[in-house]
Every structure is written in C-alpha cells, then in structure tokens.
N, C-alpha and C. Protein backbone atom coordinates (compact mmCIF):
# COMPACT_ATOMS: atom_id res chain seq x y z
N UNK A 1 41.43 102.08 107.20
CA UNK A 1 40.28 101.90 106.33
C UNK A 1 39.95 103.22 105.65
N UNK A 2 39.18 102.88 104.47
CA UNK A 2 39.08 104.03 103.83
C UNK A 2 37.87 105.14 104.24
N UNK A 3 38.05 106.25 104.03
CA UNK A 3 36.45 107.30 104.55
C UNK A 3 35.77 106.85 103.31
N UNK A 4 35.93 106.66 101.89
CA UNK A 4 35.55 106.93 100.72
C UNK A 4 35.77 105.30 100.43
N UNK A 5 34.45 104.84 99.35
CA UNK A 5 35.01 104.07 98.01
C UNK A 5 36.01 104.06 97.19
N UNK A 6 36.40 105.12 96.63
CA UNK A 6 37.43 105.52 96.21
C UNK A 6 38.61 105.66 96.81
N UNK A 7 39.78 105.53 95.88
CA UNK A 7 41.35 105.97 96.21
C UNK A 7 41.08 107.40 96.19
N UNK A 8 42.05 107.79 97.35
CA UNK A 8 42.43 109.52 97.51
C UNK A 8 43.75 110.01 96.48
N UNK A 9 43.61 110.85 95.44
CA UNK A 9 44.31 110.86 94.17
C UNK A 9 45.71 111.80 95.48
N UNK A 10 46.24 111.31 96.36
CA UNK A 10 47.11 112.07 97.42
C UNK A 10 47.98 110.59 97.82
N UNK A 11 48.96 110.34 97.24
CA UNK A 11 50.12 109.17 97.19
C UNK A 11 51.43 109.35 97.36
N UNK A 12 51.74 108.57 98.36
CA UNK A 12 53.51 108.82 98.67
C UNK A 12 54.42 107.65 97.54
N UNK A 13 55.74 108.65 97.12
CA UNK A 13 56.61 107.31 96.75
C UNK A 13 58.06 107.31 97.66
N UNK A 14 58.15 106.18 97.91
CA UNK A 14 59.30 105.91 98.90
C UNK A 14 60.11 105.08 98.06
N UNK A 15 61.57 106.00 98.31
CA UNK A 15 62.66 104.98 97.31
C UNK A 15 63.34 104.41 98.81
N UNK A 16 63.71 103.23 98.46
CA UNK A 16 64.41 102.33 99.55
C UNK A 16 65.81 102.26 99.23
N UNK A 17 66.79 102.79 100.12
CA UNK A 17 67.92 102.39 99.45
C UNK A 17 68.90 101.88 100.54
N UNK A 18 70.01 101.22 100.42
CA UNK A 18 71.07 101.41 101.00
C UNK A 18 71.88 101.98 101.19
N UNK A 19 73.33 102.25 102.81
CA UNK A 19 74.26 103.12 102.64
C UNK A 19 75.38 103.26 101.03
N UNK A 20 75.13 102.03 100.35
CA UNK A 20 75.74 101.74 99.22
C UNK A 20 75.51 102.37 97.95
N UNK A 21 73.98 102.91 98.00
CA UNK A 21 73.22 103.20 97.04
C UNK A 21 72.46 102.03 96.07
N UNK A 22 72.83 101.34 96.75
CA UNK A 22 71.81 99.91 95.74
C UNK A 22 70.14 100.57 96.38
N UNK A 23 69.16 100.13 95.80
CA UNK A 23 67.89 100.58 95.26
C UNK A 23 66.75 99.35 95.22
N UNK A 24 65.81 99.44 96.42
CA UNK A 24 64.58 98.63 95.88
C UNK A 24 64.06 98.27 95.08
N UNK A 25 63.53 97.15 93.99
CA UNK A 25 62.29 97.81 93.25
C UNK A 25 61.68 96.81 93.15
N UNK A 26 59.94 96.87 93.11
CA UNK A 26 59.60 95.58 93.26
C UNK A 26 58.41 95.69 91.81
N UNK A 27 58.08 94.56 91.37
CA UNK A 27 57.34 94.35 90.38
C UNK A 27 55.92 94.34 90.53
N UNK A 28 55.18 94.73 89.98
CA UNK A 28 54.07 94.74 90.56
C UNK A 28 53.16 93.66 89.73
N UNK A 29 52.03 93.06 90.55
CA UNK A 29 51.60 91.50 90.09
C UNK A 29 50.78 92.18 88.48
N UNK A 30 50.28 92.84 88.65
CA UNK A 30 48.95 93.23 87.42
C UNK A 30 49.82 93.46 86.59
N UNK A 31 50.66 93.92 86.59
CA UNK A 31 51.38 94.65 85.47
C UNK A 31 52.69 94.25 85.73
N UNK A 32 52.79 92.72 84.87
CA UNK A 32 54.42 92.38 84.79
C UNK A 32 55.40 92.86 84.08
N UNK A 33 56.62 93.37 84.67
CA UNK A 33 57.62 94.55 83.56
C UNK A 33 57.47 95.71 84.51
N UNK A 34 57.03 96.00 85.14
CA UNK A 34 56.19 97.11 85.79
C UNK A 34 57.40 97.16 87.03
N UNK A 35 58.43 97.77 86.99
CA UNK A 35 59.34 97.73 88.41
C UNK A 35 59.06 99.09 88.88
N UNK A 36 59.03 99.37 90.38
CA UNK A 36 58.65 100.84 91.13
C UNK A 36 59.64 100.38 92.39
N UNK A 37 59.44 101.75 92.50
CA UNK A 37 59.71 102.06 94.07
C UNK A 37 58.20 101.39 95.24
N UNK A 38 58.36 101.38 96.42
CA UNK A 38 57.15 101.75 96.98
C UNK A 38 56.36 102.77 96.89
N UNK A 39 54.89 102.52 96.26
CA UNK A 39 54.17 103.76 96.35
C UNK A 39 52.68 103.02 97.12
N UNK A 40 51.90 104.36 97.40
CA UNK A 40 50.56 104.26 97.94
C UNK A 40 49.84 104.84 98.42
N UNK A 41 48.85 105.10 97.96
CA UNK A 41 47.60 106.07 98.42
C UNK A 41 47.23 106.28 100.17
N UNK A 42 46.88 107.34 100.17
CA UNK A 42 46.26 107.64 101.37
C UNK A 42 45.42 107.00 101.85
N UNK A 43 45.24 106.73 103.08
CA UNK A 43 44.02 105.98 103.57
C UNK A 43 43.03 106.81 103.82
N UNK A 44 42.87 108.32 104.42
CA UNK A 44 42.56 109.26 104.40
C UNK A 44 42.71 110.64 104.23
N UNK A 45 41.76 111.66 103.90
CA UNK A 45 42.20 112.68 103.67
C UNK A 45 43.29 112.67 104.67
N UNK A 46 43.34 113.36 106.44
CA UNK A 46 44.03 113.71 107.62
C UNK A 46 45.04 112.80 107.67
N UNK A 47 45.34 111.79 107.11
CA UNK A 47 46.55 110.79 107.25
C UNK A 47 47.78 111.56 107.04
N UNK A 48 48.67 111.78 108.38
CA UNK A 48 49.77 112.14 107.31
C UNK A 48 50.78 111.70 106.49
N UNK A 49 51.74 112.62 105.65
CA UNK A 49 52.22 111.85 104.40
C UNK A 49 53.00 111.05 105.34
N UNK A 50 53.75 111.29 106.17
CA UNK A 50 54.74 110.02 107.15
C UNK A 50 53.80 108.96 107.23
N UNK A 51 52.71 109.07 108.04
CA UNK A 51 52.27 107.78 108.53
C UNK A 51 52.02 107.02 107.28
N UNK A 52 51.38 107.51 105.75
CA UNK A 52 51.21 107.08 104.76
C UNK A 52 52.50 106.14 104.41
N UNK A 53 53.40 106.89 104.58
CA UNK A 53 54.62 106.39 104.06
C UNK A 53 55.39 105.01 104.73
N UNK A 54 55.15 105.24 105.98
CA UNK A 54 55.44 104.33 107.10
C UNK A 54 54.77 102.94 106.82
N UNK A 55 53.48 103.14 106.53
CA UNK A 55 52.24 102.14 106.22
C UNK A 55 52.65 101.24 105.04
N UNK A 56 52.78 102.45 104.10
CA UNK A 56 52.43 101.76 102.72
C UNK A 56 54.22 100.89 102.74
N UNK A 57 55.36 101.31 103.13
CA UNK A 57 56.97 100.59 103.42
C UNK A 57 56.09 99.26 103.65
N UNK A 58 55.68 99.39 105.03
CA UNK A 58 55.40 97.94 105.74
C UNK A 58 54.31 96.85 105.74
N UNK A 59 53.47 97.83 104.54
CA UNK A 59 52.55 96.63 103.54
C UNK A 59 53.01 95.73 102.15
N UNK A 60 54.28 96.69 101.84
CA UNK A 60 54.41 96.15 100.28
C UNK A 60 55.72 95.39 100.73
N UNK A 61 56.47 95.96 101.61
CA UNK A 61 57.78 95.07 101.98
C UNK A 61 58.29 94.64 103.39
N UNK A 62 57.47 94.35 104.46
CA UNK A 62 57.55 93.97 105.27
C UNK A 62 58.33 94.61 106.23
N UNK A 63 59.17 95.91 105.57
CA UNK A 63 59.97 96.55 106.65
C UNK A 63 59.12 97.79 107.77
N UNK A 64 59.25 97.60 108.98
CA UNK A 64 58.94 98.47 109.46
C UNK A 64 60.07 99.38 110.28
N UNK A 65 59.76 100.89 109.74
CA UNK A 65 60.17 102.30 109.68
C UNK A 65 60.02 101.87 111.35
N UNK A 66 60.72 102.66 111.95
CA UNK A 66 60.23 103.07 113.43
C UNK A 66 60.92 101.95 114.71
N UNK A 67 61.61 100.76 113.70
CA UNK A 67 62.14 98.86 114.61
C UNK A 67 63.88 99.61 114.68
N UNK A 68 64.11 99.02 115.63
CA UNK A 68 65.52 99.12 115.67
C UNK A 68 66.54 98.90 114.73
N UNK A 69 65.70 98.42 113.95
CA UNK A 69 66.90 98.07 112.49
C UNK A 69 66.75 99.23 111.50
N UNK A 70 65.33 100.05 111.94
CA UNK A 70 65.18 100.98 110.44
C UNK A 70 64.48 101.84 111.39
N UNK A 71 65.20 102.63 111.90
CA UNK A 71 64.55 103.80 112.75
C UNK A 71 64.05 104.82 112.09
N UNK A 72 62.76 105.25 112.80
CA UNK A 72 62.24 106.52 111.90
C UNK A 72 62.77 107.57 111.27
N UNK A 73 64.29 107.51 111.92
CA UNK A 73 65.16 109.08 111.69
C UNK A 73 65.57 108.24 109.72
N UNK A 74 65.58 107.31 109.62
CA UNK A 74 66.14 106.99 108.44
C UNK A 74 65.07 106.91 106.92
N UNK A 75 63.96 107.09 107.45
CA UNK A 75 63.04 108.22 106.88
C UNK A 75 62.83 109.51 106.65
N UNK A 76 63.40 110.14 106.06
CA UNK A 76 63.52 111.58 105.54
C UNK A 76 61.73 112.00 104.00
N UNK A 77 61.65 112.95 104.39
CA UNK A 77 60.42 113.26 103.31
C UNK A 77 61.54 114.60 102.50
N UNK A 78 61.31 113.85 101.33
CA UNK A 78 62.13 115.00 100.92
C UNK A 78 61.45 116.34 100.31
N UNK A 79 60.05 116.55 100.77
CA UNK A 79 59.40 117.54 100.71
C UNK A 79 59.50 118.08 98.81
N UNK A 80 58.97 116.85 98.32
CA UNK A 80 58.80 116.94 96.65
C UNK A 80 57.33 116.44 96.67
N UNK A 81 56.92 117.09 95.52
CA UNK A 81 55.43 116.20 95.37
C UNK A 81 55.57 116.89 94.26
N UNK A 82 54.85 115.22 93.16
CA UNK A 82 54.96 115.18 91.97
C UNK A 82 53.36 115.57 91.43
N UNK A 83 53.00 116.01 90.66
CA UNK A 83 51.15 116.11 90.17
C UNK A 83 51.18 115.03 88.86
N UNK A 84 51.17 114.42 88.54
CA UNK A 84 50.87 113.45 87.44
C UNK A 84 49.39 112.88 86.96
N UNK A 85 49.51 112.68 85.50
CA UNK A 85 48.23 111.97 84.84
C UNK A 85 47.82 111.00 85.82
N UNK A 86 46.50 110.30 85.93
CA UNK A 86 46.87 108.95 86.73
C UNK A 86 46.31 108.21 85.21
N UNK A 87 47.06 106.95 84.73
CA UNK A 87 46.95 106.33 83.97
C UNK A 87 45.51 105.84 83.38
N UNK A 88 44.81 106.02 82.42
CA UNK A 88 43.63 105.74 82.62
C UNK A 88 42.54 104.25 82.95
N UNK A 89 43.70 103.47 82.40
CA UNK A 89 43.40 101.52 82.96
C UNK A 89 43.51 101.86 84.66
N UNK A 90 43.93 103.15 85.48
CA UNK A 90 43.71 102.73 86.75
C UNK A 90 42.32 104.08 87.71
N UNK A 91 42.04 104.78 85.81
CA UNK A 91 41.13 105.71 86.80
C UNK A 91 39.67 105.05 87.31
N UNK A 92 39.50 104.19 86.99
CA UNK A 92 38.37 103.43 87.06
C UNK A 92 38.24 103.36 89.53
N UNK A 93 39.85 103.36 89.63
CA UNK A 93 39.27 103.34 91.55
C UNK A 93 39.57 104.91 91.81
N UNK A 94 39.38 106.08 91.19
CA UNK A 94 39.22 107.16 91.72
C UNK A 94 37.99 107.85 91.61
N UNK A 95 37.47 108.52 92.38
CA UNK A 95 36.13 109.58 92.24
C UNK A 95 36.01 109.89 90.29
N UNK A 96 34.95 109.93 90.23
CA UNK A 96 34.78 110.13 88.63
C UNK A 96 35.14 111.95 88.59
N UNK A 97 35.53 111.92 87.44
CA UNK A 97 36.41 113.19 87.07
C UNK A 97 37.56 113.23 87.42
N UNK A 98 38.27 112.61 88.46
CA UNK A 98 39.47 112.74 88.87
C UNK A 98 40.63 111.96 88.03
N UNK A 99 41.71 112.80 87.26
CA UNK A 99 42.68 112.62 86.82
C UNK A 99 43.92 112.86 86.77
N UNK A 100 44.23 112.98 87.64
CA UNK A 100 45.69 113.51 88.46
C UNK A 100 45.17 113.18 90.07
N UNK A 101 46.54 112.68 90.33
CA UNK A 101 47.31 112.85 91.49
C UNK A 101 48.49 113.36 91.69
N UNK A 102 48.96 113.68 93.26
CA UNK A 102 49.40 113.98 93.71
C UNK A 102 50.34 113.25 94.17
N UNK A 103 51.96 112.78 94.04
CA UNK A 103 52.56 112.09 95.02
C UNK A 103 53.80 112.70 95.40
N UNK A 104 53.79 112.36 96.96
CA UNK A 104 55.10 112.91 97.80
C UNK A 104 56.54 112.04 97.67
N UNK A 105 57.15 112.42 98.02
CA UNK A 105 57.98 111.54 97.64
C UNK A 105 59.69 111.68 99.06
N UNK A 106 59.43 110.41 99.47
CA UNK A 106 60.15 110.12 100.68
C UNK A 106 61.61 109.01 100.43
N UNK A 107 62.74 109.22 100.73
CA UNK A 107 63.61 108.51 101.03
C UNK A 107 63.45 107.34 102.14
N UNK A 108 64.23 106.29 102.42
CA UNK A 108 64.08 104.94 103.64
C UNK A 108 65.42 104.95 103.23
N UNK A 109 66.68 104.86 104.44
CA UNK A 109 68.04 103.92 103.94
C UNK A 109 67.84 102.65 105.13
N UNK A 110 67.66 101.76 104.63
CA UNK A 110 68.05 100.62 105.47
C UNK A 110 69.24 100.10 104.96
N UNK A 111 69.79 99.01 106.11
CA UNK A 111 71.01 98.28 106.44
C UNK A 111 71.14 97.52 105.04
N UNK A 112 72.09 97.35 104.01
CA UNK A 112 72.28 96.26 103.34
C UNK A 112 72.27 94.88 103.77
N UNK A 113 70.63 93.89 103.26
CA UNK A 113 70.70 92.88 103.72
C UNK A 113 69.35 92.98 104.54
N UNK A 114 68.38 93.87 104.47
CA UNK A 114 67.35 94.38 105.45
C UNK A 114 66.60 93.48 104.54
N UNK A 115 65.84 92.21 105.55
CA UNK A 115 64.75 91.41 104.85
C UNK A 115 63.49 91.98 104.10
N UNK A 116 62.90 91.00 103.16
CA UNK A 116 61.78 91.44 102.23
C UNK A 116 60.76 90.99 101.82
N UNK A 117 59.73 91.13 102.78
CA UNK A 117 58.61 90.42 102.56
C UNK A 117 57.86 90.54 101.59
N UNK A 118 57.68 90.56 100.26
CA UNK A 118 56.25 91.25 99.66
C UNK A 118 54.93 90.80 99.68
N UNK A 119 54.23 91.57 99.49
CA UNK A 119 52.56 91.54 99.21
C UNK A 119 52.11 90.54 97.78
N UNK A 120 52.50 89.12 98.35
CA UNK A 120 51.94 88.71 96.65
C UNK A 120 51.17 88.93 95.89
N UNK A 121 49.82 89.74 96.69
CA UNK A 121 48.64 89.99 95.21
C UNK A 121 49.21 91.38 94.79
N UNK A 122 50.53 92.09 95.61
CA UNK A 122 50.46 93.36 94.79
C UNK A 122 51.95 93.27 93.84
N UNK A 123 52.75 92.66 94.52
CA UNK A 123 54.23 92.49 93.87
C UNK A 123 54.79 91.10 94.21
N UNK A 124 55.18 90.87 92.44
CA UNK A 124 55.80 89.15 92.49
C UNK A 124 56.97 89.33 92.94
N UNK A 125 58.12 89.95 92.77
CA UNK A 125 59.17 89.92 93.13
C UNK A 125 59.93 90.91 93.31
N UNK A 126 60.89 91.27 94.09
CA UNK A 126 61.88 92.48 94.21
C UNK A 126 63.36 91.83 93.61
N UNK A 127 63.92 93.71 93.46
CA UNK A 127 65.55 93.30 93.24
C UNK A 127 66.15 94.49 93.62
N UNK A 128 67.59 94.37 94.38
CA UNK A 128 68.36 95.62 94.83
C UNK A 128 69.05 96.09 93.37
N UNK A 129 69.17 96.98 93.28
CA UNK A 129 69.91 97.34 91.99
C UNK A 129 70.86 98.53 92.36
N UNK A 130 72.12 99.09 91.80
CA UNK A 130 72.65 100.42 91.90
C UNK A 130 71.78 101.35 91.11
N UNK A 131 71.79 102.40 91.43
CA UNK A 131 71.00 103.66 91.73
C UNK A 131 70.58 103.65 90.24
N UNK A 132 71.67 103.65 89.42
CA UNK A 132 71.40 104.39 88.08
C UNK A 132 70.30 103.51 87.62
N UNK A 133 70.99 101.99 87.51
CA UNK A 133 70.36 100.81 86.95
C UNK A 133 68.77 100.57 87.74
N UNK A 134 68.36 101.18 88.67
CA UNK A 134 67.38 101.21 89.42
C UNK A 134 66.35 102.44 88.28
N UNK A 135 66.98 103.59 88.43
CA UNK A 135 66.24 104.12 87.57
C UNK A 135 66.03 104.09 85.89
N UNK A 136 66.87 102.92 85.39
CA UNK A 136 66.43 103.56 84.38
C UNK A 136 65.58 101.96 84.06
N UNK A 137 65.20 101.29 85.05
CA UNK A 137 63.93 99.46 85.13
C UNK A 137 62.83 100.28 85.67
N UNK A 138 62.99 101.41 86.00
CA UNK A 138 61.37 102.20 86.43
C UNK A 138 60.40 102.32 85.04
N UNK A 139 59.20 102.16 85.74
CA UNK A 139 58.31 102.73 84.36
C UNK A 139 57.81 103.93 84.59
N UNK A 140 57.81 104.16 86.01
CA UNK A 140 57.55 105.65 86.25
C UNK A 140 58.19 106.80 85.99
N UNK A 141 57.82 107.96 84.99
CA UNK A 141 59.31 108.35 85.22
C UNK A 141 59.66 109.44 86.62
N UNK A 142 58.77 109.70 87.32
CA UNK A 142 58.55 110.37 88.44
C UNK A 142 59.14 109.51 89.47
N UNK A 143 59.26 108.33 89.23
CA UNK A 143 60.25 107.33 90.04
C UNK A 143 61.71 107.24 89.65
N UNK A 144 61.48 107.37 88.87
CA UNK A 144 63.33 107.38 87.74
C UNK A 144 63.81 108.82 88.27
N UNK A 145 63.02 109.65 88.46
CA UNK A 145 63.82 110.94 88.35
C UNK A 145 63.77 111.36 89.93
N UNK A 146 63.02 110.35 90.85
CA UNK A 146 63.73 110.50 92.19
C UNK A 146 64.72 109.78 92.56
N UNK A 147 64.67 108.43 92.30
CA UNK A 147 65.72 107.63 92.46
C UNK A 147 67.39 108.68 91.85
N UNK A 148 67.24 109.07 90.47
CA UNK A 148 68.32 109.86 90.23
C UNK A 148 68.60 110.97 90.85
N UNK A 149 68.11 111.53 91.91
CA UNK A 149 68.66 112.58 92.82
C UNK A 149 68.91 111.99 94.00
N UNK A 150 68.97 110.31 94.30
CA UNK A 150 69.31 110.16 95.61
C UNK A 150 70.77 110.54 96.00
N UNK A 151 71.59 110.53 95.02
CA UNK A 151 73.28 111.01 95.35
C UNK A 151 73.15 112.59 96.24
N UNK A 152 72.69 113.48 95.65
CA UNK A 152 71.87 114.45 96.29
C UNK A 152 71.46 114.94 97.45
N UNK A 153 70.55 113.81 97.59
CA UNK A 153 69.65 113.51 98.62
C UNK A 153 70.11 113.11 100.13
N UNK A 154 71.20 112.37 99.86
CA UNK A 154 71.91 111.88 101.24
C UNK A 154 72.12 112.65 102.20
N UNK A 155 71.96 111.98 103.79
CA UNK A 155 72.38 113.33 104.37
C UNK A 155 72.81 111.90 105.07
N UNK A 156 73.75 112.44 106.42
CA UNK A 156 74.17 111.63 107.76
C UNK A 156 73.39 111.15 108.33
N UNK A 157 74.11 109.90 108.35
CA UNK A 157 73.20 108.28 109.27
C UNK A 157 72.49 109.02 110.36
C-alpha cells in the first residue's frame, strides 16, 4: 500500500526475456498501440528496487521471481536508471510539480514457454517477440534502448 496519494516518480523496468532472446511485451489497456516491457512504481519510498521489481513481474504477468521455475538468481538489476519526462496525460497521479521520474531498469530470463497471466484493467494482451522486433513495437524509447542491450547484458544461467 501506498505511504502517499500519489505515485512515487521512483519506477523499475523489467525486460522479460528468454534463453533465445525472444522478448515480453504487453499492451497496455488505456493506451492501445502502447507495447512495454514490465514497468512500475514504487510502493514506497524504502521499497527496494528488487522487491519493486519482483512485485510489479508478478502483478502485470503472473510470473513469480523467486518459484522454482524463475528463481531469483534469474533476476539481475542491471544497475541503469533512466531520469525521464513523465508524460503529461499521466502527471495528473504524481505530487504536483513533479515531472520526471526515475526508472531502474532490471533483466528476468525465464524458460521459453513460462505462462502469462495479465492484469486486464492494466494490459489486454502480450506477445514474445525477437529482441530487435521487441524493441523497435516499444513506445518507450528508454524501453527500446534496454531491450537493445540485452545481447550485452547476458550473463550465465
């Protein structure tokens, strides 16, 4: 639950991928066309970015970080954080004056074939895509340009 009325302008994005490099992305309901990675605000200031990250995976897609199928080690933070505009159709749930956030930005590899629940009031539908084709259906481009360093990014299972 939240300390505040407000969203904390302090947000993780988690790209989901496979050992294959195919790529999450799910649509989000308000804004159809709108494909992302997982992202999501803090619940609190002291939250950390893991648990944020952990949370927000297993609200928007049913996977939980930490189950024998998607162990925590397959969560990596890749210790990036982006500062961005926040769009102004969405400053209306942050503290007044606040226009930028902050987001971290975390890797997930699950198993090809790892089930997918979504959040219908937040996302109508997902699709796996290869890496490239993943980033360039983002509207974010702070999502596009993590997804394009996942080749990079890989380290051992």
């Amino acid at each position: 639950m939240s300390d505040t009325p407000y969203k904390i302008p302090l947000s993780v994005l988690v790209v989901i991928y496979t050992p294959e490099l195919d790529v999450l992305l799910i649509e989000r309901a308000k804004q159809p066309g709108f494909w992302q990675s997982v992202t999501g605000s803090k619940d609190a200031l002291d939250e950390p970015w893991q648990a944020t990250a952990v949370r927000e995976v297993q609200e928007e897609t049913g996977i939980v970080a930490g189950s024998p199928e998607v162990p925590l080690a397959a969560l990596s933070d890749w210790a990036v954080e982006n500062v961005y505009e926040i769009y102004p159709v969405w400053r209306h749930r942050y503290a007044p004056g606040v226009t930028h956030n902050t987001e971290r930005v975390f890797g997930l590899r699950v198993p090809r074939g790892t089930p997918i629940t979504l959040a219908p009031r937040e996302h109508t539908q997902y699709v796996w895509l290869p890496w490239q084709e993943a980033a360039d259906r983002c509207f974010s481009p702070s999502n596009a340009e993590a997804i394009l360093q996942l080749p990079q990014r890989l380290t051992a299972p």
